[in-house]
N, C-alpha and C. Protein backbone atom coordinates (compact mmCIF):
# COMPACT_ATOMS: atom_id res chain seq x y z
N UNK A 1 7.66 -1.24 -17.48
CA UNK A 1 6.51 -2.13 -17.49
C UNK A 1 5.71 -1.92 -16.20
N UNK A 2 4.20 -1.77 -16.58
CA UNK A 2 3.53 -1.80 -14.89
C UNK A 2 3.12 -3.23 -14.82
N UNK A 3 3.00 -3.14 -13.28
CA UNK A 3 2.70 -4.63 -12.28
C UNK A 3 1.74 -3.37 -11.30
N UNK A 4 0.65 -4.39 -11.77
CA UNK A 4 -0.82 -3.81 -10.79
C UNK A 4 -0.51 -3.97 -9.24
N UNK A 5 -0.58 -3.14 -8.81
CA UNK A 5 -0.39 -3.40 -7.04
C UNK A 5 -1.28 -2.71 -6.52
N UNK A 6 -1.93 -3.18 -5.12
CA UNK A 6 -3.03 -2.88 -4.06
C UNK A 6 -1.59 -2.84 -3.11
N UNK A 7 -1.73 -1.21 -2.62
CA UNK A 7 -0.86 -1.35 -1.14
C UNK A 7 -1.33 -0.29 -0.36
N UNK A 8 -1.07 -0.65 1.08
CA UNK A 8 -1.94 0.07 2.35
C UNK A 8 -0.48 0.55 2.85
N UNK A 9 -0.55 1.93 3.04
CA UNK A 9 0.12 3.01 4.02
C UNK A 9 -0.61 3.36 5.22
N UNK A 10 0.72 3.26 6.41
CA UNK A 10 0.40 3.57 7.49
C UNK A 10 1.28 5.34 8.23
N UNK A 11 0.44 5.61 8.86
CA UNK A 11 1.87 6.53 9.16
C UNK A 11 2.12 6.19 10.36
N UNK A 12 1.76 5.15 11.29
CA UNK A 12 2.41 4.74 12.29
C UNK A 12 1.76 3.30 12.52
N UNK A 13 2.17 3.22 13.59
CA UNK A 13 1.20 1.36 14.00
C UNK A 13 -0.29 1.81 14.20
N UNK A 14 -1.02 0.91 14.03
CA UNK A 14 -1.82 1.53 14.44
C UNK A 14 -2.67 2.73 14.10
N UNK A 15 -1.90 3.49 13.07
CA UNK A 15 -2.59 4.45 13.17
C UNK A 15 -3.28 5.07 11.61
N UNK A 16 -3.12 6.02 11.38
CA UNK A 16 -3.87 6.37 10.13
C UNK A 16 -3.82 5.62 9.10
N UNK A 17 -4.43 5.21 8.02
CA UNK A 17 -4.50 4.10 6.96
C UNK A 17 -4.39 4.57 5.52
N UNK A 18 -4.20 4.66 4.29
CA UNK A 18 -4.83 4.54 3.25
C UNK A 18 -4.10 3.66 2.00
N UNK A 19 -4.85 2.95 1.17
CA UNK A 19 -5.27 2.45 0.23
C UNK A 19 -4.93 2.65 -0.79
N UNK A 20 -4.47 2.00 -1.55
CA UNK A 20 -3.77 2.78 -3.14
C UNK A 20 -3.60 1.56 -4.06
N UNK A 21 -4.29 1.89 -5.49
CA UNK A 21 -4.19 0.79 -6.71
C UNK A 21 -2.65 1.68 -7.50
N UNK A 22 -1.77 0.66 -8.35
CA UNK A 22 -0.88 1.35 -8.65
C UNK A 22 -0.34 0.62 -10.11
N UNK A 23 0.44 0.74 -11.02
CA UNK A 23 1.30 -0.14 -11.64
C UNK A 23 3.03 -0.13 -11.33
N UNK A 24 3.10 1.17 -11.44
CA UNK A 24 4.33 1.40 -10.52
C UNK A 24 4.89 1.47 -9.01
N UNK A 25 4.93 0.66 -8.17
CA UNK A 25 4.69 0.85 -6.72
C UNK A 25 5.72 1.48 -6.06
N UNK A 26 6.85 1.56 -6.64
CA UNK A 26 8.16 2.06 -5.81
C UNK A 26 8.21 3.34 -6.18
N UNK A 27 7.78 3.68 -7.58
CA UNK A 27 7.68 4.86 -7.99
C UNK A 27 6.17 5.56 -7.06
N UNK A 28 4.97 4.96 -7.19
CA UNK A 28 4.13 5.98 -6.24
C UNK A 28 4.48 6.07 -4.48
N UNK A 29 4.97 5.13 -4.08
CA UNK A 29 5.52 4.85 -2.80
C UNK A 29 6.21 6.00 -2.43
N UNK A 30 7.61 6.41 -3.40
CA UNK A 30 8.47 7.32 -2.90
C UNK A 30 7.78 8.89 -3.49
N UNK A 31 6.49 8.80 -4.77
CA UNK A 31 5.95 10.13 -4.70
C UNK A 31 4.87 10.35 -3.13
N UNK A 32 4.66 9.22 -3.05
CA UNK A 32 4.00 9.70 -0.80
C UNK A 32 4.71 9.74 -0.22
N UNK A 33 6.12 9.71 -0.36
CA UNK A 33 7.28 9.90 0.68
C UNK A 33 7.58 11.60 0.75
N UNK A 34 7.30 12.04 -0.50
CA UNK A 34 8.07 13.37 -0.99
C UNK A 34 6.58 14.21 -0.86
N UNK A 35 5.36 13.56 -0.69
CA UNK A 35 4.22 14.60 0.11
C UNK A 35 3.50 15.04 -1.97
N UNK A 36 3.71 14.28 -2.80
CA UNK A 36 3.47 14.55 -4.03
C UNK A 36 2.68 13.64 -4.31
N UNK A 37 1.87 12.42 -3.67
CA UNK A 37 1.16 12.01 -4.62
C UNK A 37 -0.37 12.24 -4.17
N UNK A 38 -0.38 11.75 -2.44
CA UNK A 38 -1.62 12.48 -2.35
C UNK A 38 -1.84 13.67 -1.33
N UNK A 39 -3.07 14.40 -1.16
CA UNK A 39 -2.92 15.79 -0.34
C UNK A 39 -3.19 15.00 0.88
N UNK A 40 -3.77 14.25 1.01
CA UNK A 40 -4.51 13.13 2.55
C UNK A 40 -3.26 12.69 3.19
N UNK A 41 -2.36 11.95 2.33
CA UNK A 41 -1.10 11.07 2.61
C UNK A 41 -0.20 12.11 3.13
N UNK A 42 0.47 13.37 2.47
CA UNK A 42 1.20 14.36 3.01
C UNK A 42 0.48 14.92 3.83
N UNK A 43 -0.66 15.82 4.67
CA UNK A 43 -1.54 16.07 5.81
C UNK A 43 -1.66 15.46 6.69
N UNK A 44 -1.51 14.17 6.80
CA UNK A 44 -1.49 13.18 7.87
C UNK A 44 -0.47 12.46 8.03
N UNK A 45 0.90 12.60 7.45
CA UNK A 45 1.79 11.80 7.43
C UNK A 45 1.66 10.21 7.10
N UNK A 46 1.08 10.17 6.33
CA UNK A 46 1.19 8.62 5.55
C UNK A 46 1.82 7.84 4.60
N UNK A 47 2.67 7.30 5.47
CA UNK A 47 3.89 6.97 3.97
C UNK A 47 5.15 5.30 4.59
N UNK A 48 4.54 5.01 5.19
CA UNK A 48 4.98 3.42 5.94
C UNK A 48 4.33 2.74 5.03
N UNK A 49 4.42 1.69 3.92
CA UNK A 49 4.60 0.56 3.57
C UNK A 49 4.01 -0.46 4.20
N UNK A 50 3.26 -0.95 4.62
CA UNK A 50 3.00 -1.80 5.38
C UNK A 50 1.98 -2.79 5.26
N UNK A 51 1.68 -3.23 3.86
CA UNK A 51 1.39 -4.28 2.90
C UNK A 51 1.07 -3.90 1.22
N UNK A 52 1.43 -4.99 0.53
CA UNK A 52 0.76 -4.81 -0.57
C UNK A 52 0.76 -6.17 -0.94
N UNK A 53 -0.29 -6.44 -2.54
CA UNK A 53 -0.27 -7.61 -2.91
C UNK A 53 -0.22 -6.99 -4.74
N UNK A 54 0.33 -7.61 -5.15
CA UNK A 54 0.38 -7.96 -7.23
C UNK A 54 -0.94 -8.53 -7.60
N UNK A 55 -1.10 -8.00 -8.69
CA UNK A 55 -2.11 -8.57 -9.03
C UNK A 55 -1.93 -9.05 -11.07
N UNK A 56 -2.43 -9.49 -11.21
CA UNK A 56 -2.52 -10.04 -12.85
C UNK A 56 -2.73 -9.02 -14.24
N UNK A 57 -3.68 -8.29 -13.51
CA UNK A 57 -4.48 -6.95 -14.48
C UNK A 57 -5.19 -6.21 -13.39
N UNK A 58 -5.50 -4.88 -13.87
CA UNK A 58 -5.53 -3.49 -13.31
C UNK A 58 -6.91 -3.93 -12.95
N UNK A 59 -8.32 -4.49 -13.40
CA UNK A 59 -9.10 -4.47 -12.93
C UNK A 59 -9.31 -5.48 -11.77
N UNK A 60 -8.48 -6.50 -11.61
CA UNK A 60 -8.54 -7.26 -10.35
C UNK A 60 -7.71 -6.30 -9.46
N UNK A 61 -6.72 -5.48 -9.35
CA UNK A 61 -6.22 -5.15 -8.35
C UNK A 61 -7.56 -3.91 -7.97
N UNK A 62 -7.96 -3.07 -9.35
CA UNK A 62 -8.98 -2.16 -8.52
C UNK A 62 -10.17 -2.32 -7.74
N UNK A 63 -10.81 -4.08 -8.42
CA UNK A 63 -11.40 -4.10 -7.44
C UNK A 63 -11.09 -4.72 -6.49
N UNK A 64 -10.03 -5.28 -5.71
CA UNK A 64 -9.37 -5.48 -4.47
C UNK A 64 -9.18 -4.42 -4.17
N UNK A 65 -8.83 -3.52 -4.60
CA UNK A 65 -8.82 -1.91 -3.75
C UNK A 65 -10.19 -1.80 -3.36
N UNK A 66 -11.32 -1.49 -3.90
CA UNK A 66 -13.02 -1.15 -3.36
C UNK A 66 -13.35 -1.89 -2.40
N UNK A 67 -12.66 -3.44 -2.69
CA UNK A 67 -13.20 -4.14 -1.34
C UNK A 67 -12.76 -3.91 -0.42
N UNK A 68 -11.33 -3.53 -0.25
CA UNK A 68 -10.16 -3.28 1.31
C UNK A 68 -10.77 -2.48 1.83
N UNK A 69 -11.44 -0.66 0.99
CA UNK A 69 -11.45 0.70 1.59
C UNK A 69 -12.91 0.21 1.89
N UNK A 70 -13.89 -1.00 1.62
CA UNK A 70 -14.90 -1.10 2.53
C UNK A 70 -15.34 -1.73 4.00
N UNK A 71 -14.13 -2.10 3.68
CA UNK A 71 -14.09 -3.44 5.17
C UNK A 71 -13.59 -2.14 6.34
N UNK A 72 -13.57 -2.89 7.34
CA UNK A 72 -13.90 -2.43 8.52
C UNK A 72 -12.39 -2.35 9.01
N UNK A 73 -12.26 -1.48 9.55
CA UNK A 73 -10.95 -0.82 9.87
C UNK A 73 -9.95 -1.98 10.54
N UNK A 74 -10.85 -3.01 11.71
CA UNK A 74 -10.14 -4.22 12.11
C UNK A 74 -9.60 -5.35 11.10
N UNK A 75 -10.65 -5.02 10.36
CA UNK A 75 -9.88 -5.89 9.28
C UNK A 75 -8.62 -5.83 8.20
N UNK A 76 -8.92 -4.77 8.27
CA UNK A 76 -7.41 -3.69 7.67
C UNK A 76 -6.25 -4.20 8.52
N UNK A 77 -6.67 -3.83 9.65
CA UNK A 77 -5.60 -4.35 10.56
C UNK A 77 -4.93 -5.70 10.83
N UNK A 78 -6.00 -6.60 10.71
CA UNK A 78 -5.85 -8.06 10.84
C UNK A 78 -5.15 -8.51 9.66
N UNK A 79 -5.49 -7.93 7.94
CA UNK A 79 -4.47 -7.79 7.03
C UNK A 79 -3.36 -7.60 7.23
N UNK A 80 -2.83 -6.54 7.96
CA UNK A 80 -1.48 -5.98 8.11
C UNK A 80 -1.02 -7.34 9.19
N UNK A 81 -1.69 -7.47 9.90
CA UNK A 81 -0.52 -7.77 10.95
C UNK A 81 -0.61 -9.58 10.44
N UNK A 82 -1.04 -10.13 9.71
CA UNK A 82 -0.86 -11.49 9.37
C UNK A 82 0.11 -11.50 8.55
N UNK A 83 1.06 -10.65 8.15
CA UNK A 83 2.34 -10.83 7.61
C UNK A 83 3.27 -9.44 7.42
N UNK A 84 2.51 -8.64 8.53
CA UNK A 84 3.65 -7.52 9.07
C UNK A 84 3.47 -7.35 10.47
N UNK A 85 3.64 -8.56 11.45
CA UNK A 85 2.67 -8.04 12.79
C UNK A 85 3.54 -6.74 13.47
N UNK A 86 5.19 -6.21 12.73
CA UNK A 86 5.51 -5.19 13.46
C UNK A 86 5.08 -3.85 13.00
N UNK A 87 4.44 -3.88 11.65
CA UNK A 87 4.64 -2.49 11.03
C UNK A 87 5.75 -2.59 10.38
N UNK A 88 6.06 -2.95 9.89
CA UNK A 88 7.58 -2.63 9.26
C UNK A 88 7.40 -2.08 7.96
N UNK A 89 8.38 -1.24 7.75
CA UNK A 89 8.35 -0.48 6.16
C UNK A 89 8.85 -1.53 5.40
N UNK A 90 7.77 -1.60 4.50
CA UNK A 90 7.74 -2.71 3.27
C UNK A 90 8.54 -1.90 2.41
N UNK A 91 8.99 -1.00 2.35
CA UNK A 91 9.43 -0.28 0.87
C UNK A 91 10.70 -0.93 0.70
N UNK A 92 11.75 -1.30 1.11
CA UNK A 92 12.96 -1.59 1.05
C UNK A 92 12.52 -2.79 0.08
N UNK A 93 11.65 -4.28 0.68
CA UNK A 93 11.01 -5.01 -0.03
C UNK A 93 10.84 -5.28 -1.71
N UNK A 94 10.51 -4.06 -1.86
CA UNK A 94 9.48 -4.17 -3.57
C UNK A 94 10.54 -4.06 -4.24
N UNK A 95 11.89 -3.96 -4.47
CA UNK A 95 12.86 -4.59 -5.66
C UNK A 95 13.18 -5.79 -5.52
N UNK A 96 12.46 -6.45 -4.07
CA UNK A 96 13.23 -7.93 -3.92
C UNK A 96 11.44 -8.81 -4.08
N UNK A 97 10.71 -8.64 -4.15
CA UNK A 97 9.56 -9.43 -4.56
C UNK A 97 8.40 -8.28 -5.64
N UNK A 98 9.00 -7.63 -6.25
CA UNK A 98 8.22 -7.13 -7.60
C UNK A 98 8.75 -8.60 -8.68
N UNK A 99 7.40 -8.20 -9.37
CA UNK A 99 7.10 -9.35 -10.44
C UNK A 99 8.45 -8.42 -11.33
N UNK A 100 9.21 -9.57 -12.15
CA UNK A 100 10.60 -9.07 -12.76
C UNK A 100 9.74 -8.87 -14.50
N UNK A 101 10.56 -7.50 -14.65
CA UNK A 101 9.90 -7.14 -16.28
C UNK A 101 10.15 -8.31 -17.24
């Protein structure tokens, strides 16, 4: 079963960002771990976990994706750190707060 998810990869604190709409999240999570899902994410090392949110249906999470990748990079940040202020890899996470099939 997919569960719409908006989640932001970091490859360090601070540092490089990107953005991703999904239904499967643990499954695209660990294809950016293995440098297979995107060419940006494997080139820059991006693959830290470091927020996501569920969403209801695919078109509310995509457009919560258009709005995140327009906002301003501080704000990205101010996202992350209001409920990850260390960076921490969220991936361990998503079998313990994914919406249950």
């Amino acid at each position: 079963m997919k569960h719409p998810c908006v989640y932001i990869l970091a490859s360090q604190r601070n540092g490089t960002l990107h953005i991703g709409v999904t239904g499967q999240i643990a499954e695209r999570i660990a294809a950016h771990r293995t440098g297979k899902a995107s060419k940006f994410t494997a080139k820059y090392g991006v693959a830290r976990l470091v927020w996501y949110e569920f969403h209801q249906d695919f078109s509310s999470a995509i457009a919560r994706e258009k709005r995140l990748k327009a906002w301003k990079r501080a704000w990205k940040i101010n996202l992350i750190e209001e409920n990850n202020p260390d960076w921490d890899d969220l991936f361990e996470t998503i079998q313990m707060w994914a919406p249950l099939n």
